[in-house]
N, C-alpha and C. Protein backbone atom coordinates (compact mmCIF):
# COMPACT_ATOMS: atom_id res chain seq x y z
N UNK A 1 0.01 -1.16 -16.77
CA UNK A 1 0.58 0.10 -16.24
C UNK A 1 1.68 -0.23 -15.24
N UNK A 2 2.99 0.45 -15.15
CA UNK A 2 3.99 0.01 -14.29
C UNK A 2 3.62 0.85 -13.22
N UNK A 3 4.53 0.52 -12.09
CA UNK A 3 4.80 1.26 -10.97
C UNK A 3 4.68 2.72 -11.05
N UNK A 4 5.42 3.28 -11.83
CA UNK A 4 5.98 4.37 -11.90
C UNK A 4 5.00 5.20 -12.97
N UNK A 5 3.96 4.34 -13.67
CA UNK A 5 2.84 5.06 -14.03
C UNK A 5 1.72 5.51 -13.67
N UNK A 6 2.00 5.14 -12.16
CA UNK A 6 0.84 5.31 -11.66
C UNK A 6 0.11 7.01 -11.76
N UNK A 7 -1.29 6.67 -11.65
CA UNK A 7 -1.75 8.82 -12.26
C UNK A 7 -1.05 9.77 -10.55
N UNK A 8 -0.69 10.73 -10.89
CA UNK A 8 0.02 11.45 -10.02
C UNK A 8 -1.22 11.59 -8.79
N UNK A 9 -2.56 11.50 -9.21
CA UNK A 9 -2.99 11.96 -8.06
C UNK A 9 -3.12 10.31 -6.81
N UNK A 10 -2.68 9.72 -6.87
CA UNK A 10 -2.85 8.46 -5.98
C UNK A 10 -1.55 8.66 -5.23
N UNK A 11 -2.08 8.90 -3.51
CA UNK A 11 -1.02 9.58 -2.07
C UNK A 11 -0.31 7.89 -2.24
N UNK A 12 1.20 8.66 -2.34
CA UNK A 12 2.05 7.30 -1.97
C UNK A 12 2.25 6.90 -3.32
N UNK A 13 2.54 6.88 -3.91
CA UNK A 13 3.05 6.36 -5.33
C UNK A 13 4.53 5.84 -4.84
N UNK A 14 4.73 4.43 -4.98
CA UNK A 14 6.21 3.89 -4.76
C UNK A 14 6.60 3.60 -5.97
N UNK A 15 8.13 4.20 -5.44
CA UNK A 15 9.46 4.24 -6.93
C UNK A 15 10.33 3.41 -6.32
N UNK A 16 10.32 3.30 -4.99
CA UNK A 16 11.59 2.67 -4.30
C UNK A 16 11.54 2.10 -2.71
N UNK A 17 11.94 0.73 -2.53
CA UNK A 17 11.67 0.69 -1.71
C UNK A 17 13.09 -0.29 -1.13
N UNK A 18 13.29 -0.02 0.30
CA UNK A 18 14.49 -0.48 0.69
C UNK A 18 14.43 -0.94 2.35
N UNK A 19 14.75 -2.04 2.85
CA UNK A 19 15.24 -2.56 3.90
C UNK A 19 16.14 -2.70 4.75
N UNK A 20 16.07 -1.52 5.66
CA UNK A 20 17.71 -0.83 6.10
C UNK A 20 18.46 -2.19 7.06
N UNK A 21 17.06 -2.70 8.09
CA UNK A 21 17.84 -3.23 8.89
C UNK A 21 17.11 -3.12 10.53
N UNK A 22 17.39 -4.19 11.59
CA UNK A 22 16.55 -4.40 12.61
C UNK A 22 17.13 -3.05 13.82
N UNK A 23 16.27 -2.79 14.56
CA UNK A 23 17.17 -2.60 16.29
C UNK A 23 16.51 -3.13 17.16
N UNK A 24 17.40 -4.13 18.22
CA UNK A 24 16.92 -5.37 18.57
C UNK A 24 17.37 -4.84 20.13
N UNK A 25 17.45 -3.36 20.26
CA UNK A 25 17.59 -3.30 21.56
C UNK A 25 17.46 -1.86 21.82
N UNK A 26 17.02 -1.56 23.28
CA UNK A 26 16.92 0.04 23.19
C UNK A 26 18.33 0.72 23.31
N UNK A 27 18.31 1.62 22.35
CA UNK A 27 20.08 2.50 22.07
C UNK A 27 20.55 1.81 21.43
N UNK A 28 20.33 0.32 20.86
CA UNK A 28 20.89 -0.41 19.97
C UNK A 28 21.47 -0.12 18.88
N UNK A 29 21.74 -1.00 17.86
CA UNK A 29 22.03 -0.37 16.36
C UNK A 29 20.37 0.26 15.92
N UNK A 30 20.49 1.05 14.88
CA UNK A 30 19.42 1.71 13.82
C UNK A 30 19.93 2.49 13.01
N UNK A 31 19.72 2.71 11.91
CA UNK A 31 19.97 3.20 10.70
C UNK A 31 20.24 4.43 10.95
N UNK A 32 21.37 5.14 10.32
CA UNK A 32 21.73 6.52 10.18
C UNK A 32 20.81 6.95 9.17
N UNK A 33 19.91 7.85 9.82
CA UNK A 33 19.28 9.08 8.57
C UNK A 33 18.82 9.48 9.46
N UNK A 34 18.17 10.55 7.78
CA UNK A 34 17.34 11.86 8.70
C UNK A 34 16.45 12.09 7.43
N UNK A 35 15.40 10.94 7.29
CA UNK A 35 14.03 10.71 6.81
C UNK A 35 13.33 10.33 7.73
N UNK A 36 11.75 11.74 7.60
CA UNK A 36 10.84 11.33 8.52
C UNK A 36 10.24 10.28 8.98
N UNK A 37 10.20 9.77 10.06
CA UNK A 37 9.75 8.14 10.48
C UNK A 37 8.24 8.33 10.88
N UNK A 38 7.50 7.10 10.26
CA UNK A 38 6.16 6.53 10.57
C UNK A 38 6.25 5.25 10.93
N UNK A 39 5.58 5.09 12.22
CA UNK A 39 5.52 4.04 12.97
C UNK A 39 4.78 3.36 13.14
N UNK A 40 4.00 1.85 12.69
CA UNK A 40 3.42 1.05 13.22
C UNK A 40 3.42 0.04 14.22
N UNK A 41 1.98 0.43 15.02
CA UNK A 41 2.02 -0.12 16.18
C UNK A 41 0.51 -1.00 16.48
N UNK A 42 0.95 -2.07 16.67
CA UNK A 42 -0.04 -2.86 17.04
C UNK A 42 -0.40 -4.43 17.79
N UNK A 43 -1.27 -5.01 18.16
CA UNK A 43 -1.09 -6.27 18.75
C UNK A 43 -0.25 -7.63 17.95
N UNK A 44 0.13 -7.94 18.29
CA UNK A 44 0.32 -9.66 17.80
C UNK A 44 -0.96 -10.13 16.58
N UNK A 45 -0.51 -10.24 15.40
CA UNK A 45 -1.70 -10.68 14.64
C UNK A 45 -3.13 -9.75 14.55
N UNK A 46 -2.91 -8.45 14.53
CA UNK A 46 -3.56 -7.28 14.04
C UNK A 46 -3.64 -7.20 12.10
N UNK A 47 -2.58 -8.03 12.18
CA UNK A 47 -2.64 -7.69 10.39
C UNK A 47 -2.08 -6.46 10.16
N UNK A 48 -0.51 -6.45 10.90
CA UNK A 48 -0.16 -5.17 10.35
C UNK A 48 1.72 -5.53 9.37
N UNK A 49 1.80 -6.69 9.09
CA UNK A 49 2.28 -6.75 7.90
C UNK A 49 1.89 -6.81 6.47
N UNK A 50 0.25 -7.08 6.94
CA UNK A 50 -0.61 -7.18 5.57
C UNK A 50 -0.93 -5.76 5.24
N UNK A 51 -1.30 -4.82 6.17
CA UNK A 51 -1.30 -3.39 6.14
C UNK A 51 -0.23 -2.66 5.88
N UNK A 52 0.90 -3.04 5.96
CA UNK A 52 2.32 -2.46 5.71
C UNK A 52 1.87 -2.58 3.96
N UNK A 53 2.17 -3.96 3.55
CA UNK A 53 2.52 -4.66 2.44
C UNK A 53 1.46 -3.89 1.02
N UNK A 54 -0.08 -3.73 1.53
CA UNK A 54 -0.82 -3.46 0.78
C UNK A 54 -0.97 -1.95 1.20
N UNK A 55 -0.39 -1.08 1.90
CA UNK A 55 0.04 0.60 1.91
C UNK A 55 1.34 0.50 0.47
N UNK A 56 2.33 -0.24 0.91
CA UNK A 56 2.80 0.25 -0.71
C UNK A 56 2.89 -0.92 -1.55
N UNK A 57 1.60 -1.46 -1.43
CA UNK A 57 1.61 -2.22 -2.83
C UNK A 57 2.88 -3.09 -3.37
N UNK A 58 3.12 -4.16 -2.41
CA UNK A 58 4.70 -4.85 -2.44
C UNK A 58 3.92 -6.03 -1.30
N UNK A 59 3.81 -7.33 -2.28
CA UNK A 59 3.63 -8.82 -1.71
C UNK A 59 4.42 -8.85 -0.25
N UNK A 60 5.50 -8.65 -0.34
CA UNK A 60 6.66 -8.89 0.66
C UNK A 60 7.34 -8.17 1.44
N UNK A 61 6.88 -6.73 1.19
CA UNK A 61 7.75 -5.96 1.96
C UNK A 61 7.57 -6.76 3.59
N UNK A 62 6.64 -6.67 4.51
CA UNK A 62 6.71 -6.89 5.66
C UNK A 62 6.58 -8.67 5.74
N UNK A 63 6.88 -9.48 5.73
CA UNK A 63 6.47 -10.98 5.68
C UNK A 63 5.54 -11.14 6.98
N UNK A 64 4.28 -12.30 6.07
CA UNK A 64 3.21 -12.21 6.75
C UNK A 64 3.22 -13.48 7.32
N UNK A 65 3.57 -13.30 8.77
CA UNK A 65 4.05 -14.42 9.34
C UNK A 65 2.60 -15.36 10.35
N UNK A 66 2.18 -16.66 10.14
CA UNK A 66 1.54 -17.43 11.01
C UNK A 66 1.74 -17.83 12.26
N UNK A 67 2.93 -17.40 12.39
CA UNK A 67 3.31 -17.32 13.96
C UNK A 67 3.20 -15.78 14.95
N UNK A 68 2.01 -15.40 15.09
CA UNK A 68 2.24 -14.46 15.88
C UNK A 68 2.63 -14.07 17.25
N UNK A 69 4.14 -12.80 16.83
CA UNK A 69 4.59 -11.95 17.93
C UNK A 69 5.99 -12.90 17.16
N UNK A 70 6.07 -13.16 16.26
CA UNK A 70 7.54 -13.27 15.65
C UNK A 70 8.39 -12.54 15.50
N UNK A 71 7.96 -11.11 14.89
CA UNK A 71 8.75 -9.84 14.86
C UNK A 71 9.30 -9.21 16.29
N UNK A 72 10.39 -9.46 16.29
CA UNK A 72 10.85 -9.37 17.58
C UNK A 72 12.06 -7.93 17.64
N UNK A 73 12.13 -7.08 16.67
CA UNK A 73 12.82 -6.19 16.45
C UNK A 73 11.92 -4.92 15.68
N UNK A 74 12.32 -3.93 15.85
CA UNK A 74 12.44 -2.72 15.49
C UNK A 74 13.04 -2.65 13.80
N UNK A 75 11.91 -2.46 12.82
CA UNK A 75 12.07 -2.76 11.30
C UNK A 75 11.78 -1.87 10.79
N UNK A 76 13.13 -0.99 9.97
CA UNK A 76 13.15 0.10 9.31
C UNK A 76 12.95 -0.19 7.76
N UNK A 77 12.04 0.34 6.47
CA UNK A 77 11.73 0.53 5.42
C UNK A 77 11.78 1.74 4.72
N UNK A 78 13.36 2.39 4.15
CA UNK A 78 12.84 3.22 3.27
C UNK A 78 12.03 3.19 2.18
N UNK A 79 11.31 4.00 1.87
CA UNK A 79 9.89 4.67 0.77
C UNK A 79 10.74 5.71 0.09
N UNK A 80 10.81 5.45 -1.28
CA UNK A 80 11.34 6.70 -2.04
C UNK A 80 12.44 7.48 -1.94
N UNK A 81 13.13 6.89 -0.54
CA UNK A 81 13.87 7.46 -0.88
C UNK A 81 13.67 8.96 0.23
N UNK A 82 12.09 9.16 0.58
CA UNK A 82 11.52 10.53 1.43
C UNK A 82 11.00 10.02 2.84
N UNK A 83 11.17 8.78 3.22
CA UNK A 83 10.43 8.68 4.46
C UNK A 83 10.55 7.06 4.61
N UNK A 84 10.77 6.84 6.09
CA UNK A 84 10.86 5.57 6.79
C UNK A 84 9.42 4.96 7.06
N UNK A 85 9.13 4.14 6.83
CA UNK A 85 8.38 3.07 7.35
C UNK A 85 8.71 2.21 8.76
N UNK A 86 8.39 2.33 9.99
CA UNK A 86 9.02 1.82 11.23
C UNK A 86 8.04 0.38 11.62
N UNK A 87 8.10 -0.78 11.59
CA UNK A 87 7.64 -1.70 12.17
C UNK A 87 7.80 -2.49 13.45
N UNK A 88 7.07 -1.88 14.33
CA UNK A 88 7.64 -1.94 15.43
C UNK A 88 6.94 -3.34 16.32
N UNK A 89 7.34 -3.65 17.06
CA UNK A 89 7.38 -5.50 17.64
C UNK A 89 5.74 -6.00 18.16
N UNK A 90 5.34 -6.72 17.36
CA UNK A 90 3.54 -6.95 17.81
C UNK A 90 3.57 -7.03 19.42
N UNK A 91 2.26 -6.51 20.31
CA UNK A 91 2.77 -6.60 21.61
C UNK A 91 1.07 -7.50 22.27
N UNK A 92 1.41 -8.41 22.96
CA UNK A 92 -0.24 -8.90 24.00
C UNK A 92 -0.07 -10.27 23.39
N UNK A 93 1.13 -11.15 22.85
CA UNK A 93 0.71 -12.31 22.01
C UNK A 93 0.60 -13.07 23.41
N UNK A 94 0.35 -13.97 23.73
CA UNK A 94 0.17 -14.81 25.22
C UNK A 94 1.28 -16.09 25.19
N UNK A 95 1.22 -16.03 24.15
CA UNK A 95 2.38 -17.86 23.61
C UNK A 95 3.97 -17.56 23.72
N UNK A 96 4.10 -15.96 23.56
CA UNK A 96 5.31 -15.88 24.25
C UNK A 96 5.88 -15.13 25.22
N UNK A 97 6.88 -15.52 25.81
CA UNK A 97 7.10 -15.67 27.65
C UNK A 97 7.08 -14.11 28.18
N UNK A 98 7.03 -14.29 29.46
CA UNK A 98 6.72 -13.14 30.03
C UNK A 98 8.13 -12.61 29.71
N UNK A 99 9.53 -13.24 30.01
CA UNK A 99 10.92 -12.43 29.11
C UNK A 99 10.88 -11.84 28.41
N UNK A 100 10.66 -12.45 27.23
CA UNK A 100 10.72 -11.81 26.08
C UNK A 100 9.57 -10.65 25.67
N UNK A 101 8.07 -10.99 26.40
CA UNK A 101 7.74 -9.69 26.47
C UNK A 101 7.95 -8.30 26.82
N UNK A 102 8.47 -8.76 27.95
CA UNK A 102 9.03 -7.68 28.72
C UNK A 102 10.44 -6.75 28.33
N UNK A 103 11.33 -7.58 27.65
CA UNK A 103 12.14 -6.94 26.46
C UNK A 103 11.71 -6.07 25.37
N UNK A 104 10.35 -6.47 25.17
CA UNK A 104 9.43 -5.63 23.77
C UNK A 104 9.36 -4.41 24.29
N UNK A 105 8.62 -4.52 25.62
CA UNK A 105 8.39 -2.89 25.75
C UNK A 105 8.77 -1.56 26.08
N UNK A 106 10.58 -1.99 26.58
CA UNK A 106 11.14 -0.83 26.91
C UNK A 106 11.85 -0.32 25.54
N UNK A 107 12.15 -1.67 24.47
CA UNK A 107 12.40 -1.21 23.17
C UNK A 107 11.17 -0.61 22.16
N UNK A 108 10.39 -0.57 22.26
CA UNK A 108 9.31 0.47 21.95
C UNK A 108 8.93 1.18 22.01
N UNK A 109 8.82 1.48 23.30
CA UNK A 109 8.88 3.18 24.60
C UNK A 109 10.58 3.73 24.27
N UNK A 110 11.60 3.17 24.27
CA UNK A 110 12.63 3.97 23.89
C UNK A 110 12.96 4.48 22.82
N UNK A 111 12.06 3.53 21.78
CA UNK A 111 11.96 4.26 20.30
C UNK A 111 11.03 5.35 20.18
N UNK A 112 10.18 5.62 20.50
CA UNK A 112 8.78 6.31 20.58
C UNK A 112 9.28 7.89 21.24
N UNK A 113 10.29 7.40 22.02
CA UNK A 113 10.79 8.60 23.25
C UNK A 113 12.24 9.44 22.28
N UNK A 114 12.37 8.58 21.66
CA UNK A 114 13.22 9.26 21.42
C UNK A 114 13.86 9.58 19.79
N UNK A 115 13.33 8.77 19.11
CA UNK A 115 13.67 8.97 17.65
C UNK A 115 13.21 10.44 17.30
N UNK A 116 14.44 11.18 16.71
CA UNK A 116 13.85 12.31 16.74
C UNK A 116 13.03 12.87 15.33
N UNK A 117 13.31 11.35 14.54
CA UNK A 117 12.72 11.87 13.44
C UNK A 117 10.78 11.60 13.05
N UNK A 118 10.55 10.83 14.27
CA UNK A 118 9.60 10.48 14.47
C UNK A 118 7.95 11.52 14.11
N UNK A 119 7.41 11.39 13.48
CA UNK A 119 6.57 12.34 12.69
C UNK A 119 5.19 11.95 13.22
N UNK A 120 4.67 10.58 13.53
CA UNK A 120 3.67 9.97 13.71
C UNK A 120 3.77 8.49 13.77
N UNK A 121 1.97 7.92 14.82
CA UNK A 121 2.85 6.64 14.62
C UNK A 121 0.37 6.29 14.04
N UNK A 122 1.18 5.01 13.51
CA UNK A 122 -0.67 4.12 12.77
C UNK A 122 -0.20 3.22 13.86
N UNK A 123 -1.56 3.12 15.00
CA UNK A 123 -1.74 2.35 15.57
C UNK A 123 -3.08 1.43 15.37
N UNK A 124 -2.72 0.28 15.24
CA UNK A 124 -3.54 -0.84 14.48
C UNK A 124 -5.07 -1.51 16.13
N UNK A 125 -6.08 -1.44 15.17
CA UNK A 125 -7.05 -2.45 16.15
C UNK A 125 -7.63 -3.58 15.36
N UNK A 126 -8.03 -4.32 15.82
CA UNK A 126 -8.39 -5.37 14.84
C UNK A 126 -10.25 -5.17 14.84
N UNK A 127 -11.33 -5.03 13.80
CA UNK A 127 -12.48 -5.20 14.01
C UNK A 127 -13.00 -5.71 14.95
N UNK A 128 -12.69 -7.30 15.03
CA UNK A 128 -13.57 -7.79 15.78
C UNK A 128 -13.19 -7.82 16.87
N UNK A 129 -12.34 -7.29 17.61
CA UNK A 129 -12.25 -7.31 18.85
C UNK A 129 -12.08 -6.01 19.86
N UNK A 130 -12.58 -6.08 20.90
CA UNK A 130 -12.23 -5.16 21.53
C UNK A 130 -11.07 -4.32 21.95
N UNK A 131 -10.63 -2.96 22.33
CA UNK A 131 -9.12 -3.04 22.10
C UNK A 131 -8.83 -3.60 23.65
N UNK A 132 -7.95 -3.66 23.64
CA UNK A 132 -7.33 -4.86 24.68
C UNK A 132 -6.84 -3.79 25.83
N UNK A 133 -6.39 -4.09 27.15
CA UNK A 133 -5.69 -3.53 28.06
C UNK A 133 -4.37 -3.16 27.57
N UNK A 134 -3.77 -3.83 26.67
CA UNK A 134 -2.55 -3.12 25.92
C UNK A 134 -2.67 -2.37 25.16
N UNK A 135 -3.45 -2.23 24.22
CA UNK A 135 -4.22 -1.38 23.18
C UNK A 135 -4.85 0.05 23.89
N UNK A 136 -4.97 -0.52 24.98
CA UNK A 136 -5.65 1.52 25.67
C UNK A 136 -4.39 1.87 26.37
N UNK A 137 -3.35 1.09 26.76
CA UNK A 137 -2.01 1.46 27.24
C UNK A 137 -1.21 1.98 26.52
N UNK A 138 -1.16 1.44 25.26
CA UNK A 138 -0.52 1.99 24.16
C UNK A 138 -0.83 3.55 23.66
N UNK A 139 -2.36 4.04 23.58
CA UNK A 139 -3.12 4.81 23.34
C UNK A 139 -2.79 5.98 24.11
N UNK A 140 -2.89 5.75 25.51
CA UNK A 140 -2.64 6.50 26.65
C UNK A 140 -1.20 6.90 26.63
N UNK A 141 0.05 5.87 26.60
CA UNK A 141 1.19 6.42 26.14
C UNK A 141 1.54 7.42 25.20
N UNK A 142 1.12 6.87 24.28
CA UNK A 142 1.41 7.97 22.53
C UNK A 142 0.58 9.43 23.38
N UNK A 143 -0.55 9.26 24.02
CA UNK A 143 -1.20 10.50 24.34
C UNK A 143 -0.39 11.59 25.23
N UNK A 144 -0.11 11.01 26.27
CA UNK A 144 1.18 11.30 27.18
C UNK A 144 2.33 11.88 26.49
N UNK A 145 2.77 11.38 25.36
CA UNK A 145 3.76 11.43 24.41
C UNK A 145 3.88 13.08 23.99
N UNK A 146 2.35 12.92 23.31
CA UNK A 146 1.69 14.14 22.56
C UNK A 146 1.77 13.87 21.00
N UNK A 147 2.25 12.61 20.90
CA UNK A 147 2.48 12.11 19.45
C UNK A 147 1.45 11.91 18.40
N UNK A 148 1.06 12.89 17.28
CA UNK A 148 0.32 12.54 16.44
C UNK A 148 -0.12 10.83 16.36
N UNK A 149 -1.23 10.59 16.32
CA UNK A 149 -1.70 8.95 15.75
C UNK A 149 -2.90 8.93 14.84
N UNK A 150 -2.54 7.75 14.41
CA UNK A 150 -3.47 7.87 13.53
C UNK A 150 -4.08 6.54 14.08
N UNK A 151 -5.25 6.02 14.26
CA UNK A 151 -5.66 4.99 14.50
C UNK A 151 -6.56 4.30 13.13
N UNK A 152 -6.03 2.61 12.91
CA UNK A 152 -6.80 1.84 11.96
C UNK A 152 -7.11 0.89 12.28
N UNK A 153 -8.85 0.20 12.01
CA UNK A 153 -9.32 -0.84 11.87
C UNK A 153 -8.98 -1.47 11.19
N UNK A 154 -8.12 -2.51 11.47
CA UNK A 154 -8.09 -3.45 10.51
C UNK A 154 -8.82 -4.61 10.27
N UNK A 155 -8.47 -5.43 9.66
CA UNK A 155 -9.35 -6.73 8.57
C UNK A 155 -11.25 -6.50 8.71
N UNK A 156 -11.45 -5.03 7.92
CA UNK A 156 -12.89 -4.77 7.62
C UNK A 156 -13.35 -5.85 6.90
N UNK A 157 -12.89 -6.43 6.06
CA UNK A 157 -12.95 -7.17 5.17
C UNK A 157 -13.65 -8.96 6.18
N UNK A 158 -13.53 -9.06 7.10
CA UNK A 158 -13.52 -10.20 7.81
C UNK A 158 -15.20 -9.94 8.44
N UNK A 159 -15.56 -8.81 8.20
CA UNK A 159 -17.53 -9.21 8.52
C UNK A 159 -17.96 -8.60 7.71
N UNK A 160 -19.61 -8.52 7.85
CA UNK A 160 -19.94 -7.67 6.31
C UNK A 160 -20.06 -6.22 6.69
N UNK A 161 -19.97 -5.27 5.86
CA UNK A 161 -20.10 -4.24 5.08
C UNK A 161 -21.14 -3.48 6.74
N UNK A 162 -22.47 -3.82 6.70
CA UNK A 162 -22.69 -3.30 8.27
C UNK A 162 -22.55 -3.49 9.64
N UNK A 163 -22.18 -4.78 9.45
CA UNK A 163 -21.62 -5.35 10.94
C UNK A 163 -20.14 -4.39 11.26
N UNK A 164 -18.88 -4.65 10.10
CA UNK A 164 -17.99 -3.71 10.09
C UNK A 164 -18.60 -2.25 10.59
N UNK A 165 -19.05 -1.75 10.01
CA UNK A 165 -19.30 -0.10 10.56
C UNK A 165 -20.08 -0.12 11.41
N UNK A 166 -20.78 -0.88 12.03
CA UNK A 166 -21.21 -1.20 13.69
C UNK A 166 -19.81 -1.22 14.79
N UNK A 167 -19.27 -2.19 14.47
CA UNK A 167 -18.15 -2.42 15.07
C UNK A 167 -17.32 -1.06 15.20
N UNK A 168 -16.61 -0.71 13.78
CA UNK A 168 -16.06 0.80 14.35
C UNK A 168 -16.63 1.44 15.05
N UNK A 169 -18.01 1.90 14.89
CA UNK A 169 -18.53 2.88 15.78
C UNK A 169 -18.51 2.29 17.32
N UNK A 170 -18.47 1.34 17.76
CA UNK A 170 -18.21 1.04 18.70
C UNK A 170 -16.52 0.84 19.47
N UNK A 171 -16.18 0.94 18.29
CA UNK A 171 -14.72 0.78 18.86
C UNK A 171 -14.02 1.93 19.30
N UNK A 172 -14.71 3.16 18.59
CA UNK A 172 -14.24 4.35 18.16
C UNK A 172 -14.68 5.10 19.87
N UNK A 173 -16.25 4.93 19.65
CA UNK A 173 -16.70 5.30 21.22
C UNK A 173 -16.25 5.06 22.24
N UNK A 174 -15.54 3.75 22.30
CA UNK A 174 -15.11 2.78 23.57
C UNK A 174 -14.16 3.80 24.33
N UNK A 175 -13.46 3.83 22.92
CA UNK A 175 -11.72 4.76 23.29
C UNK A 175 -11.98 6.19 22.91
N UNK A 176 -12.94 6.94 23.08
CA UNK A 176 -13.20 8.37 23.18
C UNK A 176 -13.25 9.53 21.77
N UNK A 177 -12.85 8.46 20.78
CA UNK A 177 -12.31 9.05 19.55
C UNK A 177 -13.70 9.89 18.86
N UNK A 178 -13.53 10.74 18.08
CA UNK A 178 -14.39 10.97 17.07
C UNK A 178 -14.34 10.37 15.50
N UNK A 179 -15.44 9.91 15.01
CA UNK A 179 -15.03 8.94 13.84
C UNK A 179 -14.03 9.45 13.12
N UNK A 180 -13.76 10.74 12.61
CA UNK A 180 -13.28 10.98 11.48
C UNK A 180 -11.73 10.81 11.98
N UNK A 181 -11.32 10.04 13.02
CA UNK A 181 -10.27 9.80 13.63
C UNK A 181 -9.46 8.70 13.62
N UNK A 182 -10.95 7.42 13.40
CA UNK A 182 -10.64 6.37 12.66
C UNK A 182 -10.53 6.32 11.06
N UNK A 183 -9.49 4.88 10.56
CA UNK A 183 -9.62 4.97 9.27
C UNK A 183 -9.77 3.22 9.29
N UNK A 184 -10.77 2.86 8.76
CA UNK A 184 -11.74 1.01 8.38
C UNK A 184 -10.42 1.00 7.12
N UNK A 185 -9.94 -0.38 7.44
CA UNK A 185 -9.12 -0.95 6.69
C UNK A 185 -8.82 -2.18 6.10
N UNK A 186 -8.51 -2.56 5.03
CA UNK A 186 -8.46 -3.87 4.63
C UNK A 186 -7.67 -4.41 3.78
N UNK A 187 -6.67 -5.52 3.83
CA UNK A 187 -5.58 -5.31 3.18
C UNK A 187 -6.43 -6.07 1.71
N UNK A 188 -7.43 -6.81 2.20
CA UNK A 188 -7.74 -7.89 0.94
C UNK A 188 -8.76 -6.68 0.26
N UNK A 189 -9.44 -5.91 0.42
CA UNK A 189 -9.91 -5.48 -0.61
C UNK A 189 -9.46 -4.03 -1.17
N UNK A 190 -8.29 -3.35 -0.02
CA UNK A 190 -7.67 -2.31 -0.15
C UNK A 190 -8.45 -0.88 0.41
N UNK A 191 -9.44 -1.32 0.72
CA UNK A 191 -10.21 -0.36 1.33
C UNK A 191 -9.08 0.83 2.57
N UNK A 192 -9.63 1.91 2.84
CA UNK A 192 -8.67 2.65 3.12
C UNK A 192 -7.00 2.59 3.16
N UNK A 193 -6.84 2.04 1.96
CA UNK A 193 -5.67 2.33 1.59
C UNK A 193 -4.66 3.63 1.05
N UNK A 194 -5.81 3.96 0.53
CA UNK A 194 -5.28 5.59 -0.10
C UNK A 194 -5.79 6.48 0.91
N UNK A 195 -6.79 6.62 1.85
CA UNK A 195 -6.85 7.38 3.16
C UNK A 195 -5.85 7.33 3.97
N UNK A 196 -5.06 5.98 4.47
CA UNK A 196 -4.14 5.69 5.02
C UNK A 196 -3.29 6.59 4.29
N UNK A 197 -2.60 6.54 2.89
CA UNK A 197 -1.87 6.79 2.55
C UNK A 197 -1.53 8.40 2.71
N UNK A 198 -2.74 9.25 2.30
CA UNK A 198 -2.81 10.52 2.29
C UNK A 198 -2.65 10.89 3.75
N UNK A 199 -3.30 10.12 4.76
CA UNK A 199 -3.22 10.90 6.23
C UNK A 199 -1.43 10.73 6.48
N UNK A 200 -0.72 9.96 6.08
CA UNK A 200 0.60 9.52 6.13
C UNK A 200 1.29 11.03 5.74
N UNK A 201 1.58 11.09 4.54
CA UNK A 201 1.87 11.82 3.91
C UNK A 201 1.62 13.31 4.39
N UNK A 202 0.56 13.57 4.83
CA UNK A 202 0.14 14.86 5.64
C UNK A 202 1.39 15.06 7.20
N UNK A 203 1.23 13.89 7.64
CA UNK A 203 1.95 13.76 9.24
C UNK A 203 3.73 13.98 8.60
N UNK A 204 4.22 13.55 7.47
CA UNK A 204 5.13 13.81 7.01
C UNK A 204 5.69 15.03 6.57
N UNK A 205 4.81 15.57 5.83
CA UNK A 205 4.91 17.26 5.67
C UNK A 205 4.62 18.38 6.55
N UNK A 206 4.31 17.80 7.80
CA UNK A 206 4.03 18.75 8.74
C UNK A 206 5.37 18.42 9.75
N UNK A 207 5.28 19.92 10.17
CA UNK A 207 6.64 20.01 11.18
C UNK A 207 6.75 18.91 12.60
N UNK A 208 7.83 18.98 12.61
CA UNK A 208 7.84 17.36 14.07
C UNK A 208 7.25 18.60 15.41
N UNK A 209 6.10 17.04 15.54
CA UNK A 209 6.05 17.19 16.61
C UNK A 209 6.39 17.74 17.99
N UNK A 210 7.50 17.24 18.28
CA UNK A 210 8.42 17.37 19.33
C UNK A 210 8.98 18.93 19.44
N UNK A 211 9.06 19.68 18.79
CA UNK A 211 9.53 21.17 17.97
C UNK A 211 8.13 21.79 18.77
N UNK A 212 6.74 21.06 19.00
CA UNK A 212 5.87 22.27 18.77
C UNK A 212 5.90 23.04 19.97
């Protein structure tokens, strides 16, 4: 079955996919349009190029790099042609310098603040770990914001089957959420992939934010 056969009811069906280009600074360069933007946000080595890659089903779209906190720019992906994919700079890696961290975060907060096409952002946690002092900062920002989020567990796949849903429920509690708030994710077995996809797609068809 090709791409383009896929059965109509599976959220996210990709026909097209395209790599506009970095912004490596706040007010910097970024792509001229006016397709709704979804934003991923998460730590250093969260597994959110593997989560990019296996949301639309493409080996390579995001490169899955062994050096984490490599992505050092602001990474735009058109989808279809109807909506941006935003990859935004892993943040808490420790191996690199307090400089260059500190460059990450006003270009993140200035994207967040101000893209107006901005619809929602998937902010990534990793299972096994707790979320971090950056991870409830991040949380607290977008909240402040008023910005739709969607929050995902990622690499479910890395304990078993009840240890994983131990863990969410604890992760979920930590940070105040109600479950149906989280979405358990996994790029290796694809597990909430099409939840991901559909909650996407919803934040897309609904009016911006910022308007309400």
């Amino acid at each position: 079955m090709s791409r383009t056969d896929k059965p109509s009811s599976e959220p996210l069906v990709i026909r097209s996919l395209a790599f506009l280009g970095g912004q490596a600074s706040p007010g910097g360069w970024r792509p001229e349009s006016s397709l709704p933007e979804i934003a991923f946000s998460g730590r250093s080595n969260v597994g959110k190029s593997s989560l990019l890659n296996a949301l639309v089903r493409h080996n390579s779209l995001a490169r899955v790099s062994q050096t984490p906190g490599k992505t050092r720019e602001i990474n735009f992906f058109a989808v279809n042609d109807a909506l941006m994919l935003v990859d935004l700079p892993g943040y808490g890696y420790a191996r690199v310098s307090q400089e260059e961290r500190a460059k990450w975060r006003p270009l993140i907060e200035s994207y967040l603040e101000t893209s107006t096409q901005l619809r929602g952002i998937v902010q990534l946690l990793d299972v096994r770990r707790d979320p971090s002092p950056e991870d409830r900062q991040m949380l607290e920002f977008l909240a402040e914001l008023g910005a739709p989020t969607i929050v995902t567990v990622t690499k479910a796949d890395k304990l078993s089957a009840t240890r994983a849903a131990a863990r969410i429920a604890e992760i979920t509690a930590s940070l105040g959420l109600e479950p149906e708030q989280v979405i358990p994710f996994s790029a290796v077995t694809r597990l909430g992939r099409d939840e991901l996809a559909s909650a996407i797609e919803d934040l897309v068809a609904a009016p911006s934010w910022r308007q309400e």
